[in-house]
N, C-alpha and C. Protein backbone atom coordinates (compact mmCIF):
# COMPACT_ATOMS: atom_id res chain seq x y z
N UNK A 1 14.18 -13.83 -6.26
CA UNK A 1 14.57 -14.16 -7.60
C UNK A 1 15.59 -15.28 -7.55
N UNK A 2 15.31 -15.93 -8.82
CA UNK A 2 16.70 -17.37 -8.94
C UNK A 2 16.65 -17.51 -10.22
N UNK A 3 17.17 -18.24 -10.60
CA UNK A 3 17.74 -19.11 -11.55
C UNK A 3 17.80 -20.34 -11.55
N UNK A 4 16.67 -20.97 -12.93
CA UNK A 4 16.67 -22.38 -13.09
C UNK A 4 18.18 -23.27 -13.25
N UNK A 5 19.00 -22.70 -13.89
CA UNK A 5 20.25 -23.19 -13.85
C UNK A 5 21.35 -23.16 -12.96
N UNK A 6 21.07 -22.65 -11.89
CA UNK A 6 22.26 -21.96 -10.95
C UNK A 6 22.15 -23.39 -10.09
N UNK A 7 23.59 -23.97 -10.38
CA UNK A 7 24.14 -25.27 -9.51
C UNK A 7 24.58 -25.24 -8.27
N UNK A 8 24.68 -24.15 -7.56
CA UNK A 8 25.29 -23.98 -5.85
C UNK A 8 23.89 -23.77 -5.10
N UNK A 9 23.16 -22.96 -5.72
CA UNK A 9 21.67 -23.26 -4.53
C UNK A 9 20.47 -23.88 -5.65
N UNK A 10 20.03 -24.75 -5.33
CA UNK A 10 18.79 -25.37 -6.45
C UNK A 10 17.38 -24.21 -6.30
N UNK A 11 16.80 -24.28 -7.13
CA UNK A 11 16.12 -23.20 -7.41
C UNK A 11 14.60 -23.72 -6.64
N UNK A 12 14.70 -25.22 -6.43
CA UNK A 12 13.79 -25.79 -5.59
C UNK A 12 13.40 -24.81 -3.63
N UNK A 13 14.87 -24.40 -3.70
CA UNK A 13 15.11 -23.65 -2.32
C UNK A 13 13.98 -22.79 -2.21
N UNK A 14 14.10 -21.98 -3.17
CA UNK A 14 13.38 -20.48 -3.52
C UNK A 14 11.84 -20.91 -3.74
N UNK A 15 11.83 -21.79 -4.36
CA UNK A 15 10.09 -22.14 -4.68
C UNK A 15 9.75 -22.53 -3.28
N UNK A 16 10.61 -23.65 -1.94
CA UNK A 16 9.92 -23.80 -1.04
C UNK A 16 9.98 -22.55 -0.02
N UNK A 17 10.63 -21.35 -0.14
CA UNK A 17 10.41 -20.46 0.43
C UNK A 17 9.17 -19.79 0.63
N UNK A 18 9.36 -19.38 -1.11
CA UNK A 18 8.05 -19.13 -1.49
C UNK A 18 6.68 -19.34 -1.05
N UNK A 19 6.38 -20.71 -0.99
CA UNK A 19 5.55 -21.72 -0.87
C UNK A 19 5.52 -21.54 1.18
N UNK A 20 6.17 -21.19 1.70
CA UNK A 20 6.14 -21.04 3.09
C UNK A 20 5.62 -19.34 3.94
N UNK A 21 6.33 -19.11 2.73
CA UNK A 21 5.68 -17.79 3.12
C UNK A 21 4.51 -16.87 2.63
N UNK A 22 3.91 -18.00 1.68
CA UNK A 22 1.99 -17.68 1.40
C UNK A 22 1.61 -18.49 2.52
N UNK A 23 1.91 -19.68 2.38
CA UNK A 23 1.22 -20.22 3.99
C UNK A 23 1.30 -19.57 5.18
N UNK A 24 2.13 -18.64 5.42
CA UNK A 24 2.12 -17.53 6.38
C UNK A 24 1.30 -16.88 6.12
N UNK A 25 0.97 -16.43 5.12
CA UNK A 25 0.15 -15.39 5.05
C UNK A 25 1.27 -13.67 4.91
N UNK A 26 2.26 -13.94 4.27
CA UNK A 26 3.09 -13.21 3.98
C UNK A 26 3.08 -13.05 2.61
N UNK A 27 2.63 -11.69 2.17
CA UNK A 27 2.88 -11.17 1.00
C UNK A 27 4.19 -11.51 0.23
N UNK A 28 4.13 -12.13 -1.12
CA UNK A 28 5.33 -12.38 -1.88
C UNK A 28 5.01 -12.75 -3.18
N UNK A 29 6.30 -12.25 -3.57
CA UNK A 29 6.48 -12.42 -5.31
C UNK A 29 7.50 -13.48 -4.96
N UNK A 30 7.63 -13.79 -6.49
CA UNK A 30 8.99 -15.05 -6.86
C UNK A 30 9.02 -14.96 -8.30
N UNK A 31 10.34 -14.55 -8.51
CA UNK A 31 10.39 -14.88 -10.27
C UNK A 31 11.95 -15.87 -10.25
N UNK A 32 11.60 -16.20 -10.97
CA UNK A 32 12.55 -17.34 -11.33
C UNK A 32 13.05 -17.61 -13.51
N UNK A 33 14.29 -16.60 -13.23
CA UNK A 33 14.86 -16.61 -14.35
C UNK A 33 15.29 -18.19 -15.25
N UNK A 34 15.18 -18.81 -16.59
CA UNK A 34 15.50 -19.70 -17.03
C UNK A 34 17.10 -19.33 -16.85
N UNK A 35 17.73 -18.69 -17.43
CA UNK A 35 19.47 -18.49 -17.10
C UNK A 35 19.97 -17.54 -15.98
N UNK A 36 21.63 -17.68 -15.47
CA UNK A 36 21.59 -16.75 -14.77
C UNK A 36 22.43 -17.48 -13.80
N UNK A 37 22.44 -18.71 -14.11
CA UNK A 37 23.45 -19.43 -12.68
C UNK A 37 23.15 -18.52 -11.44
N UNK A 38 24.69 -18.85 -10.69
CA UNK A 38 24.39 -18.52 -9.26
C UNK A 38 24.94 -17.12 -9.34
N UNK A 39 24.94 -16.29 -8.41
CA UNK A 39 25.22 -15.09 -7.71
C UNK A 39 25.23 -14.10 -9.08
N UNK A 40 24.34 -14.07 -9.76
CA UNK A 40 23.77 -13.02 -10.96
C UNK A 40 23.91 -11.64 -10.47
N UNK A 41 23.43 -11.46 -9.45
CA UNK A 41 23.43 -10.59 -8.68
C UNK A 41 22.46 -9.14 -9.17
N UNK A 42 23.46 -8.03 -9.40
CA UNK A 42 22.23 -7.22 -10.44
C UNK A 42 22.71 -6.91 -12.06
N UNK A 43 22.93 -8.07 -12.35
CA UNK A 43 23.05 -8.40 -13.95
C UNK A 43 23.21 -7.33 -14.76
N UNK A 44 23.49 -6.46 -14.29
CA UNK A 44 23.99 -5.06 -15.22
C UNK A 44 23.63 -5.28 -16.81
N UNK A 45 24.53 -6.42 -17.33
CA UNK A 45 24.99 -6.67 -18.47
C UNK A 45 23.55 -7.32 -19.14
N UNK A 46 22.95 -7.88 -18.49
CA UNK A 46 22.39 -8.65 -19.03
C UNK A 46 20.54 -7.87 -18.85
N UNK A 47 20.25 -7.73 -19.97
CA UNK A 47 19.11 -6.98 -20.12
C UNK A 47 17.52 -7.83 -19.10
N UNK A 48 17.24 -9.20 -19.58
CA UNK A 48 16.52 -9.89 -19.05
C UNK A 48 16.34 -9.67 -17.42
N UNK A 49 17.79 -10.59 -16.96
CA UNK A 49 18.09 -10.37 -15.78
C UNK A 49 17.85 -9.64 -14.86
N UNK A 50 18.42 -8.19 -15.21
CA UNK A 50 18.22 -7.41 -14.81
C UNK A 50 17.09 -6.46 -14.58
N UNK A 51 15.76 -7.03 -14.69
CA UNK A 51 14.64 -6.73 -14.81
C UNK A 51 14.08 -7.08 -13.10
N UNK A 52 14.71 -8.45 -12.65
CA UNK A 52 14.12 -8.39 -11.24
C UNK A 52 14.31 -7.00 -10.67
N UNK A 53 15.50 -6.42 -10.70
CA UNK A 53 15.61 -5.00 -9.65
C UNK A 53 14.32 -4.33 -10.19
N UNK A 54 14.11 -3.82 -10.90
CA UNK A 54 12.80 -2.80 -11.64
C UNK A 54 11.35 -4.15 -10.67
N UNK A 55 11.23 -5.24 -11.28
CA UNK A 55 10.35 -5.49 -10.29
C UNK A 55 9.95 -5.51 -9.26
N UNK A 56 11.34 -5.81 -8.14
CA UNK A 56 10.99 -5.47 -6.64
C UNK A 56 10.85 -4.33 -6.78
N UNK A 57 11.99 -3.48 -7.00
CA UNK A 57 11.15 -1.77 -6.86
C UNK A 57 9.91 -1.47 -7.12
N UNK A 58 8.87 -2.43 -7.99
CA UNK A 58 7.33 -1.99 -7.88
C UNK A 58 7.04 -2.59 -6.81
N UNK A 59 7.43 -3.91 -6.79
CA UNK A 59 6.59 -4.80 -6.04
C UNK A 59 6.91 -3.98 -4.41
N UNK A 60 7.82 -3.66 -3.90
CA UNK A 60 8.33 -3.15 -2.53
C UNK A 60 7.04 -1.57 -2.81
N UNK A 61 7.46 -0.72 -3.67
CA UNK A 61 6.42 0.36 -3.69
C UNK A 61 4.92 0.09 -3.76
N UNK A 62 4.37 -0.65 -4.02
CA UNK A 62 2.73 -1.35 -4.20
C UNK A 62 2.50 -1.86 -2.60
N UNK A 63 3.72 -2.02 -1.80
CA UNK A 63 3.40 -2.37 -0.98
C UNK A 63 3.37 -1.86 0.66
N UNK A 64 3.97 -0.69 0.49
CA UNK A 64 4.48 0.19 1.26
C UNK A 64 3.86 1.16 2.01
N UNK A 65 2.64 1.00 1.39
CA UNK A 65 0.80 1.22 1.83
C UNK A 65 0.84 0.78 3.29
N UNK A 66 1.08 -0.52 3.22
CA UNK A 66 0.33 -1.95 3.90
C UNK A 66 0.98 -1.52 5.19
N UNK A 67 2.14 -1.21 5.05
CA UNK A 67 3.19 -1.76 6.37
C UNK A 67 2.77 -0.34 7.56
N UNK A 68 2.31 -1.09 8.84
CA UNK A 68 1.68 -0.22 10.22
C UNK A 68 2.81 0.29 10.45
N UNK A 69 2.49 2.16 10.15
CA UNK A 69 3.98 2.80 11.09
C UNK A 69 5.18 2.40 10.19
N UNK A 70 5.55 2.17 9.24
CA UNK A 70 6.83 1.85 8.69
C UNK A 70 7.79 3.13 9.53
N UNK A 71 8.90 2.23 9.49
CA UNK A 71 10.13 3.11 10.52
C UNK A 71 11.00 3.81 9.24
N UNK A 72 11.33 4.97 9.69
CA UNK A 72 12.21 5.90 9.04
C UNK A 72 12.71 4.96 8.21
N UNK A 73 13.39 5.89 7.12
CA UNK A 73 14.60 4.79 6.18
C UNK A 73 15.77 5.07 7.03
N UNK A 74 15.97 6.27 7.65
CA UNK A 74 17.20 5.88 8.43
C UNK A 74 16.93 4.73 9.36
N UNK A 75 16.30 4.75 9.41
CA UNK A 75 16.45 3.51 10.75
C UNK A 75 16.24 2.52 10.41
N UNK A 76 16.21 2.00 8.95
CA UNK A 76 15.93 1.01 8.48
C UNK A 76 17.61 0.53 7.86
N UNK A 77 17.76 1.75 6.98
CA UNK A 77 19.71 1.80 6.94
C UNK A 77 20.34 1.61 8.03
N UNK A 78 20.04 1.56 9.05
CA UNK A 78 20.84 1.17 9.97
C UNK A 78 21.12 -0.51 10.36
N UNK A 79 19.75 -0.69 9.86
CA UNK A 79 19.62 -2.38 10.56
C UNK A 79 20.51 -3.62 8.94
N UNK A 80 21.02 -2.72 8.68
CA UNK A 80 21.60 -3.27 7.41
C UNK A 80 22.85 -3.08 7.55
N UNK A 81 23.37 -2.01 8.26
CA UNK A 81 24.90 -1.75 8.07
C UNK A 81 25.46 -2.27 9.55
């Protein structure tokens, strides 16, 4: 997710991500909010915004099929902390 207006990372970043990781052949979404500047984060306040979280949560569950052997969530919490 980004934001067309957010002046510290251009939103161009996120589209060539995007754009790199279908050429992989890597499953991905991209939404890209008109407002929202930088570090929105999870927009509590802001109703729109705050709609990416509810999307990855489908988009991550629709996909959770796919993944060979997925590793525990503990062991997935781990590689985060």
């Amino acid at each position: 997710m980004a934001s067309s207006d957010d002046a510290t990372v251009p939103v161009e970043n996120t589209t060539m991500l995007f754009r790199a990781l279908r050429d992989a052949g890597v499953s991905t979404e991209m939404h890209v909010f008109q407002t929202g500047r930088h570090g929105f984060a999870l927009a509590a306040g802001d109703s729109a915004l705050s709609a990416w979280t509810r999307l990855c949560a489908t988009w991550l569950r629709t996909r959770a099929h796919q993944a060979p052997n997925p590793p525990p969530v503990s062991a997935v919490a781990g590689m985060v902390s």
